[in-house]
PDB file of N, CA and C in Angstrom:
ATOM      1  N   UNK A   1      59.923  -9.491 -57.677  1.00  0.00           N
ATOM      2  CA  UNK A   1      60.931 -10.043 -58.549  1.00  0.00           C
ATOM      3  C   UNK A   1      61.754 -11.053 -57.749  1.00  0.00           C
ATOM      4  N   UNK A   2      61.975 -12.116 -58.661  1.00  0.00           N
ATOM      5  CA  UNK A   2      62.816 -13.247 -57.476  1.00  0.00           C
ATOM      6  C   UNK A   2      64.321 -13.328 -58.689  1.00  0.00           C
ATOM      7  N   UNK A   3      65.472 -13.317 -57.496  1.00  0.00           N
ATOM      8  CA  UNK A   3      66.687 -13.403 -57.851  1.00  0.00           C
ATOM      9  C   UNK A   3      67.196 -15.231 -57.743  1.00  0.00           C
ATOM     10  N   UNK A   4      68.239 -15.721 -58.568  1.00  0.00           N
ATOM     11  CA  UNK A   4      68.217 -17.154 -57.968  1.00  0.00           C
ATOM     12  C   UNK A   4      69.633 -16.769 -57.508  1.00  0.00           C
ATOM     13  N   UNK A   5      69.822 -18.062 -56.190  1.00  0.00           N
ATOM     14  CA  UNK A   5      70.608 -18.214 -55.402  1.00  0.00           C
ATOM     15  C   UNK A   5      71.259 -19.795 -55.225  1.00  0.00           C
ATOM     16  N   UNK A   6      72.504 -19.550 -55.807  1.00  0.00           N
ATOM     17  CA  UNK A   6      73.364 -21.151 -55.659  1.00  0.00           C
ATOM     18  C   UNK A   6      74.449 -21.153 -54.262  1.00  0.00           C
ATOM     19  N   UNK A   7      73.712 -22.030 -53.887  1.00  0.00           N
ATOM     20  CA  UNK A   7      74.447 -22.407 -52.377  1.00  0.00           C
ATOM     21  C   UNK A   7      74.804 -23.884 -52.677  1.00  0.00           C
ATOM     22  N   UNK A   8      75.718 -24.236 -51.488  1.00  0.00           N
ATOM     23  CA  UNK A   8      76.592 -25.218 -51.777  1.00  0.00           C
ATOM     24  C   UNK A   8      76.267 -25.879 -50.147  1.00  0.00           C
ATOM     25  N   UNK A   9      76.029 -26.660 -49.780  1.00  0.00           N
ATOM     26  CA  UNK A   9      75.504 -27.267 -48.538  1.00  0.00           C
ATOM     27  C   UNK A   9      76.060 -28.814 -48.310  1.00  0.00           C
ATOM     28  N   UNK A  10      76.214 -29.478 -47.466  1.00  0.00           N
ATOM     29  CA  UNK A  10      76.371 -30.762 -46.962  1.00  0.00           C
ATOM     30  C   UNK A  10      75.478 -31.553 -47.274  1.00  0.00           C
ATOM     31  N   UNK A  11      75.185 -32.613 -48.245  1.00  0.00           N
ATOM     32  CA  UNK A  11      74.475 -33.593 -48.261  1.00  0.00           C
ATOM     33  C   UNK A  11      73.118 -34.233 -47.392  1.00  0.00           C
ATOM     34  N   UNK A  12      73.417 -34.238 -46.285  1.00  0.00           N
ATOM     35  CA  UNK A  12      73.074 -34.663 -45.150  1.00  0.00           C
ATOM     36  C   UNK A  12      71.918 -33.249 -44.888  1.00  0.00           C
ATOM     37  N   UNK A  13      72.584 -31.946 -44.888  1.00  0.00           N
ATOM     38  CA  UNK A  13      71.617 -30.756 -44.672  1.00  0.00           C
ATOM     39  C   UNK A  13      70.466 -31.173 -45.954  1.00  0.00           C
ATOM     40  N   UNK A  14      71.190 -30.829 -46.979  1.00  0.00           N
ATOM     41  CA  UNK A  14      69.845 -30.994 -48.628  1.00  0.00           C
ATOM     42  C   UNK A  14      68.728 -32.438 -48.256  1.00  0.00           C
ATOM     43  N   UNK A  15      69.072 -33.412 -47.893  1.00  0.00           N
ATOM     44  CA  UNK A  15      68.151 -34.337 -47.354  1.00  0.00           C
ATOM     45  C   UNK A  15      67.096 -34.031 -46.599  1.00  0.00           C
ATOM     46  N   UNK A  16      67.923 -33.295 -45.356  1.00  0.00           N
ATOM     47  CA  UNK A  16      66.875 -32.522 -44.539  1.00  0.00           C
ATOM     48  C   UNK A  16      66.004 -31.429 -44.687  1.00  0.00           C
ATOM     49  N   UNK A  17      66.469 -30.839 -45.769  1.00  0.00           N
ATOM     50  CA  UNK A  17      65.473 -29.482 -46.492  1.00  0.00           C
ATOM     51  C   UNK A  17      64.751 -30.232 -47.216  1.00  0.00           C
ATOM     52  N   UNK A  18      65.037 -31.150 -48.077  1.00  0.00           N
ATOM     53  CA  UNK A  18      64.061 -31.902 -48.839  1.00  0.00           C
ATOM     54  C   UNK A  18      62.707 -32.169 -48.480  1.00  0.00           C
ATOM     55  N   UNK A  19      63.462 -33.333 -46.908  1.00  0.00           N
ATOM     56  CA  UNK A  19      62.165 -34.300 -46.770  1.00  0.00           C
ATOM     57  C   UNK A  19      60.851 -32.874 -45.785  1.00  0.00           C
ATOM     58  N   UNK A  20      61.357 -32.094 -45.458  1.00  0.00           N
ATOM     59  CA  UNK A  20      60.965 -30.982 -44.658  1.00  0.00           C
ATOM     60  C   UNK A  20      60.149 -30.134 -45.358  1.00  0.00           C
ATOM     61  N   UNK A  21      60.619 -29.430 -46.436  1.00  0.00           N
ATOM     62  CA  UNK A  21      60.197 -28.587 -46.938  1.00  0.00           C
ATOM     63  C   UNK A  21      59.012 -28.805 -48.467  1.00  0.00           C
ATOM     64  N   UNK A  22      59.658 -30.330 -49.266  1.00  0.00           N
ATOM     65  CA  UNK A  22      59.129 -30.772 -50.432  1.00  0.00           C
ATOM     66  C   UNK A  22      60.013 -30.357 -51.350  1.00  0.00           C
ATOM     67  N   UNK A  23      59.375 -31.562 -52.377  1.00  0.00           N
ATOM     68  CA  UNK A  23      60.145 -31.166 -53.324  1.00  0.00           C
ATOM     69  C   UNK A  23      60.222 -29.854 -54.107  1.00  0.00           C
ATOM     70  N   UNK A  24      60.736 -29.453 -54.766  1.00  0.00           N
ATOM     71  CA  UNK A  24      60.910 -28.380 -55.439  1.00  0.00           C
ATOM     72  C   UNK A  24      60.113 -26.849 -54.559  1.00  0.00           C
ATOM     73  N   UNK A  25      60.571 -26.558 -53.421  1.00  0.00           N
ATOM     74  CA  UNK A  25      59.924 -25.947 -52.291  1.00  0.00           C
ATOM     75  C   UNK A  25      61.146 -25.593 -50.821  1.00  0.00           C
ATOM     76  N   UNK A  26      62.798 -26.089 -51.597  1.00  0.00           N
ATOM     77  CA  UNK A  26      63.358 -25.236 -50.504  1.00  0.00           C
ATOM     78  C   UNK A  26      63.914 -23.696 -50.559  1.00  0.00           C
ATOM     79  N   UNK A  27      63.777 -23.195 -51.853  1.00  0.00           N
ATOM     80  CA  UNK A  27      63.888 -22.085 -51.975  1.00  0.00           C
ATOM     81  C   UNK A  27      62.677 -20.991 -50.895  1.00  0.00           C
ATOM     82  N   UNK A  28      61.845 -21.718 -51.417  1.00  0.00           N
ATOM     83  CA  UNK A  28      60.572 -20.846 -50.053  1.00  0.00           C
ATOM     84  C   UNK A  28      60.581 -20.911 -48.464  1.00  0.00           C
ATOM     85  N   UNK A  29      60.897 -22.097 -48.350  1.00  0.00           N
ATOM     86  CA  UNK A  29      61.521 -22.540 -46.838  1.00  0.00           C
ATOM     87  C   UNK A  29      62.225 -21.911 -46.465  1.00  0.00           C
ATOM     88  N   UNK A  30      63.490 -22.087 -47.468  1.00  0.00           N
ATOM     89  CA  UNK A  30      64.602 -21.065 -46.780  1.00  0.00           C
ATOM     90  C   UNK A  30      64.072 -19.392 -46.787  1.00  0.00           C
ATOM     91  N   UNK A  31      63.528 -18.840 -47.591  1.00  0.00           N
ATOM     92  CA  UNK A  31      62.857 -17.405 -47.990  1.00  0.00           C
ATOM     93  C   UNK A  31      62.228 -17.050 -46.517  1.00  0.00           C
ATOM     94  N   UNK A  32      61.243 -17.960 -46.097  1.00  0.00           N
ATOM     95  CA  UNK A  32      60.696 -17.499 -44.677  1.00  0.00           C
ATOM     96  C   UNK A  32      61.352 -17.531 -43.763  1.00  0.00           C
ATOM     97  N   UNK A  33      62.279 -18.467 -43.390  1.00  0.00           N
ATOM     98  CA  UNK A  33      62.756 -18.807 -42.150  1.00  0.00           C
ATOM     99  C   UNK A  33      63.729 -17.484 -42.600  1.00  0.00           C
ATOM    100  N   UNK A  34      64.684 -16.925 -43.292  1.00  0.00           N
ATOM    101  CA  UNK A  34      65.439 -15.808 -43.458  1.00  0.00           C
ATOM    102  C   UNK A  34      64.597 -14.414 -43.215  1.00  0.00           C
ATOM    103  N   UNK A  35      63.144 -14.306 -44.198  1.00  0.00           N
ATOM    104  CA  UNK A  35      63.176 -12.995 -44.148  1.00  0.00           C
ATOM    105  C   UNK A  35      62.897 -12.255 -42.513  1.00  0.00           C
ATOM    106  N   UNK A  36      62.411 -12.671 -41.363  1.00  0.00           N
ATOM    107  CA  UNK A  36      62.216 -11.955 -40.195  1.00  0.00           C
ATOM    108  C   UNK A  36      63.535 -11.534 -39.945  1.00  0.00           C
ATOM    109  N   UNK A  37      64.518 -12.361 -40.059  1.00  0.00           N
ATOM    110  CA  UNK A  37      65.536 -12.123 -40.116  1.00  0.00           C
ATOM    111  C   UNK A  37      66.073 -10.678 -40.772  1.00  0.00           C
ATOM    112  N   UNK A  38      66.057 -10.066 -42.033  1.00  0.00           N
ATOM    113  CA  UNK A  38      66.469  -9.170 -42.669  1.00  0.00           C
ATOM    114  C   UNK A  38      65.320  -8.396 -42.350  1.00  0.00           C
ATOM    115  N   UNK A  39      63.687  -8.298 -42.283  1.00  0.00           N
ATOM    116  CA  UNK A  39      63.062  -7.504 -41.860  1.00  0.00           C
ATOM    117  C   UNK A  39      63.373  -6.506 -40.578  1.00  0.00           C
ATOM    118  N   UNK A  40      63.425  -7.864 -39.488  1.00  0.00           N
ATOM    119  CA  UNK A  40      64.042  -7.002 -38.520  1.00  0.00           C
ATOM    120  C   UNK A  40      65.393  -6.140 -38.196  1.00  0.00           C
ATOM    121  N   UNK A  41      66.014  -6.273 -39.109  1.00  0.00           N
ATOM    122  CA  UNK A  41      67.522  -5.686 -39.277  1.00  0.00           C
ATOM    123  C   UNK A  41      67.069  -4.215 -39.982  1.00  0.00           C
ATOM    124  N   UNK A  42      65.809  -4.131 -40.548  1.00  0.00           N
ATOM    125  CA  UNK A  42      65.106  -3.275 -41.748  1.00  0.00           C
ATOM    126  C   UNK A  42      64.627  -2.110 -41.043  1.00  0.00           C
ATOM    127  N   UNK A  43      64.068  -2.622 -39.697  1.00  0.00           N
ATOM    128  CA  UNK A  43      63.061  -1.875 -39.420  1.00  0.00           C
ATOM    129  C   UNK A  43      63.563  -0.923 -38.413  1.00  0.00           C
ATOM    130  N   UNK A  44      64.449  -0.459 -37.712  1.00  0.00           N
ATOM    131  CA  UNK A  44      64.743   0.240 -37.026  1.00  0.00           C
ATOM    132  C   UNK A  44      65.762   1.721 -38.035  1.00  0.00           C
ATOM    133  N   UNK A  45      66.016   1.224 -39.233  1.00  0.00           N
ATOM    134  CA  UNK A  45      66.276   2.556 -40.467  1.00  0.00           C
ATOM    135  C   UNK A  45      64.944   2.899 -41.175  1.00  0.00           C
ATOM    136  N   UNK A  46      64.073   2.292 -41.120  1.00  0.00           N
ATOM    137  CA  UNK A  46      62.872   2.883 -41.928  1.00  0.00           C
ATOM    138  C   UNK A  46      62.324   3.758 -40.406  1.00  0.00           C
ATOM    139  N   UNK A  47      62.501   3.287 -39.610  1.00  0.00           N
ATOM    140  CA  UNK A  47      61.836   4.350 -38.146  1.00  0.00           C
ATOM    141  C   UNK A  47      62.554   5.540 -37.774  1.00  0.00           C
ATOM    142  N   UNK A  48      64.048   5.208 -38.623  1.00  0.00           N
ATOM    143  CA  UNK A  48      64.757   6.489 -38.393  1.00  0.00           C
ATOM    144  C   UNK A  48      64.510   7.428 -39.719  1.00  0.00           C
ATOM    145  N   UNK A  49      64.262   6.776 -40.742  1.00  0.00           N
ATOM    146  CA  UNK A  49      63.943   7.807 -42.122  1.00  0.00           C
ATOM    147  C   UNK A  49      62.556   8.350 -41.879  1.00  0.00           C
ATOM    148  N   UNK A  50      61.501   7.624 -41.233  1.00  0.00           N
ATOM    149  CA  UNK A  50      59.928   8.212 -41.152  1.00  0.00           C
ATOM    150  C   UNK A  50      60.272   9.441 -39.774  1.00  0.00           C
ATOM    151  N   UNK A  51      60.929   9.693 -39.037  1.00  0.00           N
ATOM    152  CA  UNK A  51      61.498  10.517 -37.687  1.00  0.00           C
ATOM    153  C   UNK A  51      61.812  11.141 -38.772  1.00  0.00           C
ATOM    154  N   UNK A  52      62.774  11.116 -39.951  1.00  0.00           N
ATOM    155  CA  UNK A  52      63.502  12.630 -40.017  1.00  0.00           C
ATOM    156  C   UNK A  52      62.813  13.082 -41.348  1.00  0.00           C
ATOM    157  N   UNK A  53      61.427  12.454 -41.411  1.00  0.00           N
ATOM    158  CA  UNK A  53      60.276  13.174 -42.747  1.00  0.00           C
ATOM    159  C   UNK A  53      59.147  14.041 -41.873  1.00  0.00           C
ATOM    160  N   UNK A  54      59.502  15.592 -41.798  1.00  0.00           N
ATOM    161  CA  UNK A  54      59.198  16.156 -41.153  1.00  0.00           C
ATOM    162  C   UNK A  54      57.404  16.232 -41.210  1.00  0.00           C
ATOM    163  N   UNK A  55      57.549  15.962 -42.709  1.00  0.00           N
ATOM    164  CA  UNK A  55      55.650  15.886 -43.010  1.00  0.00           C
ATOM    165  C   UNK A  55      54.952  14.917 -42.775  1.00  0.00           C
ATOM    166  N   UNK A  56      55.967  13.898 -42.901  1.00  0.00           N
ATOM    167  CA  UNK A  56      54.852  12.582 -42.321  1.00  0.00           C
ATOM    168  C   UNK A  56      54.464  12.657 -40.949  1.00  0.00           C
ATOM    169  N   UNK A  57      55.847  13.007 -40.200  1.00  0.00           N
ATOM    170  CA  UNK A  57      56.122  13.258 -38.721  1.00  0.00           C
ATOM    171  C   UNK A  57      54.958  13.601 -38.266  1.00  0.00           C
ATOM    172  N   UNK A  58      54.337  15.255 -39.111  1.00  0.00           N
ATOM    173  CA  UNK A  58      53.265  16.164 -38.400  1.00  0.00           C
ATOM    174  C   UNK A  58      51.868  15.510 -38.898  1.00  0.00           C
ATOM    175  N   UNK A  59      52.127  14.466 -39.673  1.00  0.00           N
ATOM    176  CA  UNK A  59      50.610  13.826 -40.221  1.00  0.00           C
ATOM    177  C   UNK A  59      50.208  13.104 -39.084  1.00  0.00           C
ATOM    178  N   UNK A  60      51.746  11.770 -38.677  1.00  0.00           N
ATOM    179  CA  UNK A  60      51.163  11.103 -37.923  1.00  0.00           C
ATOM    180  C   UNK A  60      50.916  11.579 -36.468  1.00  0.00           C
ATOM    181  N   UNK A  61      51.395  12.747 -35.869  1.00  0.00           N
ATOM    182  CA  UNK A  61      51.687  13.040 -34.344  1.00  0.00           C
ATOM    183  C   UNK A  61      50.217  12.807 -33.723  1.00  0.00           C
ATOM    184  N   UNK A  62      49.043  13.715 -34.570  1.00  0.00           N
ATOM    185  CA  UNK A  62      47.642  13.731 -34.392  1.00  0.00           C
ATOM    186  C   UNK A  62      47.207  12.379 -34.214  1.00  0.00           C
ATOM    187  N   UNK A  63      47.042  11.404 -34.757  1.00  0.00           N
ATOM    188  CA  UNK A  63      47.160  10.271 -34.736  1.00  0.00           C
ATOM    189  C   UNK A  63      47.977   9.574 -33.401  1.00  0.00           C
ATOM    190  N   UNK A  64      48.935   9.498 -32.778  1.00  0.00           N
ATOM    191  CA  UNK A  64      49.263   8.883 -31.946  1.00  0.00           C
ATOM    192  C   UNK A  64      49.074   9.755 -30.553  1.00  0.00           C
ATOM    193  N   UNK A  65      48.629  10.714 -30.819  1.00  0.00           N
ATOM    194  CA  UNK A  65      48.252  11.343 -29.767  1.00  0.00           C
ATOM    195  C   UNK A  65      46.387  10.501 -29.605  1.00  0.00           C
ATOM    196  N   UNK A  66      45.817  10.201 -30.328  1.00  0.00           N
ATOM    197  CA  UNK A  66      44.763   9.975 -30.037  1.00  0.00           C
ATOM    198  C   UNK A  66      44.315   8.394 -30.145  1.00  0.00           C
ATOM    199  N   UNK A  67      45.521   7.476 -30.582  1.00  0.00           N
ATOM    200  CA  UNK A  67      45.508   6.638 -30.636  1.00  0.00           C
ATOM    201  C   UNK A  67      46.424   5.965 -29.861  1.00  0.00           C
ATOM    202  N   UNK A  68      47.650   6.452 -29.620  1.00  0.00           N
ATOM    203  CA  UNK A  68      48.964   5.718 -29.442  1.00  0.00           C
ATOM    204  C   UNK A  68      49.127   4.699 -28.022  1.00  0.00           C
ATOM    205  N   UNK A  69      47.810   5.089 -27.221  1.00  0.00           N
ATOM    206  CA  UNK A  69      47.822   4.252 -25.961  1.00  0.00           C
ATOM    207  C   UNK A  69      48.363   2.869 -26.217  1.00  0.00           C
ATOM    208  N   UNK A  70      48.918   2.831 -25.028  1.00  0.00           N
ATOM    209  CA  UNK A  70      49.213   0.748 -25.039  1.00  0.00           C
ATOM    210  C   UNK A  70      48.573   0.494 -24.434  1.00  0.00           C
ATOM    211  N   UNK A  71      47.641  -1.012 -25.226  1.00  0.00           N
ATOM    212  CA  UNK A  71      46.258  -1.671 -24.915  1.00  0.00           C
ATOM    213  C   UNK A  71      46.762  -2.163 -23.388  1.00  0.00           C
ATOM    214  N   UNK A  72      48.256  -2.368 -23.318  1.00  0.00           N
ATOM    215  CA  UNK A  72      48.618  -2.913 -21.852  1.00  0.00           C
ATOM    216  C   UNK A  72      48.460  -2.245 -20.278  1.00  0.00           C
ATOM    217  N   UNK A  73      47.924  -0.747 -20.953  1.00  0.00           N
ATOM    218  CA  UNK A  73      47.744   0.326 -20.139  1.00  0.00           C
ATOM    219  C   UNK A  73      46.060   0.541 -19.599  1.00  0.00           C
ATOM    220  N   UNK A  74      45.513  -0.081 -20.304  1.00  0.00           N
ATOM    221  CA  UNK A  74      43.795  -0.108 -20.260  1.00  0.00           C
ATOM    222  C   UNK A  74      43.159  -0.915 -19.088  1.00  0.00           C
ATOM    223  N   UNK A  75      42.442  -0.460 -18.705  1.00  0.00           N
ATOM    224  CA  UNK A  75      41.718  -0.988 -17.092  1.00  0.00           C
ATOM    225  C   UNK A  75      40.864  -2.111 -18.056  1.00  0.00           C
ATOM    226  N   UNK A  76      40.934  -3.718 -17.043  1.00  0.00           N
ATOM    227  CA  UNK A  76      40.035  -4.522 -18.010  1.00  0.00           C
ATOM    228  C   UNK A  76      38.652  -4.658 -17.220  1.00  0.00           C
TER     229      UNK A  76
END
């Protein structure tokens, strides 16, 4: 679902989203360059809600026990 959003900007900025992004295409521009932004703000409460779901917890443990190595740890 997409919400609309009225912002109010400097002239000089809207030129530069324009010729950058295309026409009718700075709503998406701006959408990407923001969402890592709010993702990453996201993701350290979804790691604390999956920690305190005791069933997922015991689904995944098996799993990172047999997977969880870091590839950075592997003899090449």
């Amino acid at each position: 679902m997409q919400k609309k959003l009225t912002l109010s900007i400097d002239a000089e900025i809207y030129e530069a989203l324009h010729k950058m992004a295309g026409q009718r295409k700075i709503g998406r521009f701006i959408e990407n360059l923001v969402r890592p932004h709010i993702t990453s703000l996201e993701l350290p409460e979804a790691g604390t809600r999956l920690a305190q779901d005791g069933h997922r917890e015991s689904e995944a443990l098996p799993w990172v026990r047999t997977n969880g190595t870091d590839a950075g740890d592997e003899a090449r």
